[in-house]
Protein backbone atom coordinates (compact mmCIF):
# COMPACT_ATOMS: atom_id res chain seq x y z
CA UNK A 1 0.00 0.00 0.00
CA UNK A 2 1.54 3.23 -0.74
CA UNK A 3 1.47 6.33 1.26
CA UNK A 4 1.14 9.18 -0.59
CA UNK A 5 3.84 12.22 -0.42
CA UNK A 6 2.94 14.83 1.90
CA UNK A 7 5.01 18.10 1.15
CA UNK A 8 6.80 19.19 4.40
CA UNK A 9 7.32 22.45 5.50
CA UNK A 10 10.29 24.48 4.46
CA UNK A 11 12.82 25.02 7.64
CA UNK A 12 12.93 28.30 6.84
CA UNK A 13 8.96 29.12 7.88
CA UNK A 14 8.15 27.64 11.56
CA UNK A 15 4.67 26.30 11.64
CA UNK A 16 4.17 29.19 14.10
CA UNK A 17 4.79 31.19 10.96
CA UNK A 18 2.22 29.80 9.34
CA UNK A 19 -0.29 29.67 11.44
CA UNK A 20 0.29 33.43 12.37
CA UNK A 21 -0.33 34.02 8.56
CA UNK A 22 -3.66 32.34 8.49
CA UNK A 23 -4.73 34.32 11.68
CA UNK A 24 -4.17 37.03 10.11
CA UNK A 25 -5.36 36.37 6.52
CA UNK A 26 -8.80 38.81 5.32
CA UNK A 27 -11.63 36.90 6.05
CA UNK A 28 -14.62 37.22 3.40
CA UNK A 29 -12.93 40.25 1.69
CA UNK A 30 -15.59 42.13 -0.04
CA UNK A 31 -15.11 41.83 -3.58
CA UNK A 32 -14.27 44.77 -6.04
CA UNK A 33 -16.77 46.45 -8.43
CA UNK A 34 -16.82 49.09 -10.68
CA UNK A 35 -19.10 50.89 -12.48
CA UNK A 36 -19.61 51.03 -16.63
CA UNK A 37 -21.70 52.61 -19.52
CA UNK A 38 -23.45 49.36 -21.72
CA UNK A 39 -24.54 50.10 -25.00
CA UNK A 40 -28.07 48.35 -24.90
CA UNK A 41 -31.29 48.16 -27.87
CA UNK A 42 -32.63 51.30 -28.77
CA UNK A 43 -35.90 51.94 -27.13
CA UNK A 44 -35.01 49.23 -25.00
CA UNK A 45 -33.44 50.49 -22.01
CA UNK A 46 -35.94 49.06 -19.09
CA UNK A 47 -36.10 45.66 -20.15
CA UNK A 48 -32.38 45.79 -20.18
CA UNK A 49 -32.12 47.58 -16.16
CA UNK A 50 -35.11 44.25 -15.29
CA UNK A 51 -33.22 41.84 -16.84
CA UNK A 52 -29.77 43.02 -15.57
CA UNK A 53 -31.51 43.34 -11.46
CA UNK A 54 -32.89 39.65 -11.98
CA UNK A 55 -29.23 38.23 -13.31
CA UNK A 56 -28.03 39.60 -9.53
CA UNK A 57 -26.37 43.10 -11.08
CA UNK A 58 -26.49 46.30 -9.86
CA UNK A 59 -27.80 48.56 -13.05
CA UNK A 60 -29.15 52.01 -12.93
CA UNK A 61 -30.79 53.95 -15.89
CA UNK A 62 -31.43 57.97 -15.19
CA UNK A 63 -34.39 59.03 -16.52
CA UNK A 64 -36.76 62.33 -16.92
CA UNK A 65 -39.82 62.22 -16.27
CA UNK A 66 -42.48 64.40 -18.29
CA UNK A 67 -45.91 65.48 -17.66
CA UNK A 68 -48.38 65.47 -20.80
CA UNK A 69 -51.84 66.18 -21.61
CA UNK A 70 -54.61 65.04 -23.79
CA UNK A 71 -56.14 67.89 -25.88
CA UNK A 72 -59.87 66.94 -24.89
CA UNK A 73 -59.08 65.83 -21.76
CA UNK A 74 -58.08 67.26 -18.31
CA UNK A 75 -56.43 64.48 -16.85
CA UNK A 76 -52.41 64.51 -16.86
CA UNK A 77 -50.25 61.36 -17.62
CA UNK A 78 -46.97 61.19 -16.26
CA UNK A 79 -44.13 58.90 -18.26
CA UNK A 80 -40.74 58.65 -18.03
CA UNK A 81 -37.68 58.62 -20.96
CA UNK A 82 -34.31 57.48 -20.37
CA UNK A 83 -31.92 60.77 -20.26
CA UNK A 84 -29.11 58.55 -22.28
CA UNK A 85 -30.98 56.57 -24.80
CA UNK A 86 -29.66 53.48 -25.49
CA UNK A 87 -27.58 53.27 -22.67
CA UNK A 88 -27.54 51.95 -19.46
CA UNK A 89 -24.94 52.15 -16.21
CA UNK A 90 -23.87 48.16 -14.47
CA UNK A 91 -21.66 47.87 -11.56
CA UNK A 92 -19.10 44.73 -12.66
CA UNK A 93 -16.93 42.78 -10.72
CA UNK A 94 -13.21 43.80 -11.39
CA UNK A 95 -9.88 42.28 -11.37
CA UNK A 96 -7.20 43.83 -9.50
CA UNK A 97 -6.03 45.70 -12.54
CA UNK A 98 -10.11 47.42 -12.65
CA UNK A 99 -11.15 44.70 -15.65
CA UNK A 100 -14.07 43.86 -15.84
CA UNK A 101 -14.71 39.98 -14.96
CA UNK A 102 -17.81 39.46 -16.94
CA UNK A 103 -17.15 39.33 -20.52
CA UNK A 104 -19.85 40.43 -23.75
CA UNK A 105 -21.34 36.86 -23.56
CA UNK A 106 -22.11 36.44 -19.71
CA UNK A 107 -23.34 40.36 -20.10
CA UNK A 108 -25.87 39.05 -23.64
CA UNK A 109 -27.04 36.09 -21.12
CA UNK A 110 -28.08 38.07 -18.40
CA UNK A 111 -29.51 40.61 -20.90
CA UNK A 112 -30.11 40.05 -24.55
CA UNK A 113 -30.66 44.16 -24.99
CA UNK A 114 -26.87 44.76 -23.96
CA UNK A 115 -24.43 45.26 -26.75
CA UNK A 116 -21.55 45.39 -24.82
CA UNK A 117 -19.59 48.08 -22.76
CA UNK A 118 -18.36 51.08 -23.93
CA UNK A 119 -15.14 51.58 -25.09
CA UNK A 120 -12.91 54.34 -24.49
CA UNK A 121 -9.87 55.00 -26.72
CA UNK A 122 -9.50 51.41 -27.35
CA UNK A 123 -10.31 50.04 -23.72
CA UNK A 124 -13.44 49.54 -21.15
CA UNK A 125 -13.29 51.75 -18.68
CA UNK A 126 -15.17 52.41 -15.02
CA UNK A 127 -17.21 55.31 -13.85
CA UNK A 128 -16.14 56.64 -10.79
CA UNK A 129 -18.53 56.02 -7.73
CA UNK A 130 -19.00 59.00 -6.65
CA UNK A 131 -20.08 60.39 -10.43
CA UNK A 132 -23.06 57.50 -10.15
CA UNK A 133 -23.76 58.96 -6.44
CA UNK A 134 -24.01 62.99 -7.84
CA UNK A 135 -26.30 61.27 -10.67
CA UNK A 136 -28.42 59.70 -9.00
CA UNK A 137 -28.57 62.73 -6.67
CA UNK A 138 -29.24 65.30 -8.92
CA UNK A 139 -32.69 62.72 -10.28
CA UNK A 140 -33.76 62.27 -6.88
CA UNK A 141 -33.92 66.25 -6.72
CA UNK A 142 -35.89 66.46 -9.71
CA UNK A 143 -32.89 67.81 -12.02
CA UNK A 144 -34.22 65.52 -15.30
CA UNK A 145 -37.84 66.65 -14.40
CA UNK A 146 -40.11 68.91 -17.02
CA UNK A 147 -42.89 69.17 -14.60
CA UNK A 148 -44.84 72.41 -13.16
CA UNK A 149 -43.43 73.47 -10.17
CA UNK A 150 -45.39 76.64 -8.76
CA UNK A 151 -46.37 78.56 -11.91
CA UNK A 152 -46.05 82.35 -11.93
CA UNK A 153 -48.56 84.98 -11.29
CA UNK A 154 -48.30 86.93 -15.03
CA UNK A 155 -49.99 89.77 -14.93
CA UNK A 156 -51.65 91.81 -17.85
CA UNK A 157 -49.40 92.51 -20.12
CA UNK A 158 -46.37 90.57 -19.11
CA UNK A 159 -44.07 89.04 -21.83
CA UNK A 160 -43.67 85.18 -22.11
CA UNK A 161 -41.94 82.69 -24.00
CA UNK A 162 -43.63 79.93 -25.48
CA UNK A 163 -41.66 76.59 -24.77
CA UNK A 164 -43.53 73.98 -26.71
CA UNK A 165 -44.85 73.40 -30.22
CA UNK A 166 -44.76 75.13 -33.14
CA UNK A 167 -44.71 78.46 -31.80
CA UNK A 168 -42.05 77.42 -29.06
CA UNK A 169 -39.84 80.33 -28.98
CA UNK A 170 -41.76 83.45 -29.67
CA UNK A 171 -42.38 85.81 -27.34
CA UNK A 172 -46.07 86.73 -26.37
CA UNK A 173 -47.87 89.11 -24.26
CA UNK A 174 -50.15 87.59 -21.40
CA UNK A 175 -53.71 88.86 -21.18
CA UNK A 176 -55.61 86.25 -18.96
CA UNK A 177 -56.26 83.24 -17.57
CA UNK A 178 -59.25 81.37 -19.18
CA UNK A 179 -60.58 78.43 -17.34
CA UNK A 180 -57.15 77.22 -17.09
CA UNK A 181 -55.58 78.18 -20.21
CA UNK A 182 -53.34 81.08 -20.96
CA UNK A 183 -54.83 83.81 -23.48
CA UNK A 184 -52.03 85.01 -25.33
CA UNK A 185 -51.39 87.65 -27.89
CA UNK A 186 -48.57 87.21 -30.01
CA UNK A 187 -46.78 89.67 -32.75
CA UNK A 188 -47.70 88.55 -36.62
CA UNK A 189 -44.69 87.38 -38.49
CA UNK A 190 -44.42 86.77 -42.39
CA UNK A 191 -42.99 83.04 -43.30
CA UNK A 192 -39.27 84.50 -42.91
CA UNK A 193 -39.54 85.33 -39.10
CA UNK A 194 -40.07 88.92 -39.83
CA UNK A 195 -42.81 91.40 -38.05
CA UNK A 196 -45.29 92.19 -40.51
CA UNK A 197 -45.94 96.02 -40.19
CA UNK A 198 -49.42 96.88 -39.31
CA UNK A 199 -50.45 93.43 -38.79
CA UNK A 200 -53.44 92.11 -36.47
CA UNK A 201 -52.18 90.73 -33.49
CA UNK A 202 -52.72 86.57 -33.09
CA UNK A 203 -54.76 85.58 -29.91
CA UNK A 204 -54.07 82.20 -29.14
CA UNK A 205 -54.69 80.27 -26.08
CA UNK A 206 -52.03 77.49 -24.69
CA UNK A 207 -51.22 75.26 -21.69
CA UNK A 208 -49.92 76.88 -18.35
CA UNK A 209 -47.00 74.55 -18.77
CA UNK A 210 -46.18 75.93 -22.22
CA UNK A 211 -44.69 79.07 -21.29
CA UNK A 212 -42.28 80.90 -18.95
CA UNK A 213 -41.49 84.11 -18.13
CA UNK A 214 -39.41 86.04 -20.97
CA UNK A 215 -37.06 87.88 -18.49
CA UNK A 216 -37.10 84.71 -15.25
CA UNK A 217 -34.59 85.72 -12.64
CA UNK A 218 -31.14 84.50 -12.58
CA UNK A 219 -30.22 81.41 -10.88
CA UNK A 220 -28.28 81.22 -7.77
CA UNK A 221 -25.26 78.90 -9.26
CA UNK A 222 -25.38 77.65 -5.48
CA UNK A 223 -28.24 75.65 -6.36
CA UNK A 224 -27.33 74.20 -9.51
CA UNK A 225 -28.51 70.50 -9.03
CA UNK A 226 -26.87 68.78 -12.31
CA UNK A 227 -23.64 66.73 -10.78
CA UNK A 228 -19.84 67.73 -11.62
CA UNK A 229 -18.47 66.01 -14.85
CA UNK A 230 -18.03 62.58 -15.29
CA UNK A 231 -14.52 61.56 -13.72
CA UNK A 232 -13.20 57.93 -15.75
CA UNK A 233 -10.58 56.21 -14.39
CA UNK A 234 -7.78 55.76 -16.48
């Protein structure tokens, strides 16, 4: 019957040695993950943040969320659009050297929307943490939001800019409040943009949340909630 060769230890390291080095060895060390930008299926974008959350991944897709109206109707419908179309942030595992450990196959079978990562000069790179955090942030504040928030008391006669359709950028003149529409009256202009001399003012009538004050007041920068630039590790 033969006994099988069991290595001894080196003189040099004392089993005290070694047993001092497993005492102290990391127990459980958390393991490292970074964040990247995947290139998913146009239009696709939430499928792709379910499908990556049900493969075990941490994904996150900003979005803005808009409020819109049906012409005959009064009721409001809320609906959300990604703010990076056709892309998504996922937090990888990493190697030592910040690679990612998942290749484009294991990323395509968790999620059949993602493309792959995005490369950078040749190489995948990470998204800093703390970029993700400000993001994230800066939604939770309402930054990506077109929504009403506390509408201004015009007064007769006070200039506004039309924001939406296709008068979005003229300039009009407030004149009342009509069952919860804006009466307008707006300057007559020839097809090149130009004020037509002796024209008949337009009266037109539009939503609350289609205009804003020509002259607003300036913004304390102090308040700015978009987050700082995007900082990629090299």
């Amino acid at each position: 019957m033969s006994v099988p060769c069991v290595p001894s230890v080196p003189p040099s390291i004392s089993l005290k040695t070694i047993k001092e080095i497993d005492r102290n060895a990391p127990r459980n060390a958390p393991e490292r993950k970074a964040w990247f930008v995947a290139e998913v299926v146009s239009k696709e974008e939430p499928r792709a943040l379910t499908q990556l959350e049900d493969a075990g991944l941490e994904a996150y897709c900003p979005v803005e969320t808009h409020l819109t109206r049906h012409s005959r109707k009064q009721a409001r419908k809320r609906y959300e659009v990604p703010l990076l179309p056709g892309y998504v942030f996922v937090r990888l595992p990493v190697t030592d050297l910040g690679v990612p450990t998942l290749d484009r196959d294991a990323l395509r079978e968790a999620s059949p929307m993602v493309k792959g990562l995005v490369v950078v000069a040749g190489k995948v790179r990470s998204i800093s943490d703390r970029w993700i955090d400000a993001l994230q942030a800066a939604q939770a504040k309402g930054a990506f939001d077109y929504l009403p928030r506390g509408r201004p008391n015009y007064a007769k006669g006070d200039e506004v800019r039309i924001v939406t359709g296709a008068m979005a950028g003229r300039i009009a003149q407030f004149i009342a409040n009509k069952s919860g529409r804006f009466k307008l009256l707006l300057e007559p202009i020839d097809m090149l943009g130009q004020p037509i001399a002796n024209g008949r003012p337009l009266r037109v009538k539009v939503e609350p949340d289609a205009v804003e004050p020509a002259n607003p007041a300036p913004v304390d920068p102090s308040e700015n909630l978009w987050p700082p630039a995007p900082d990629i590790t090299p």
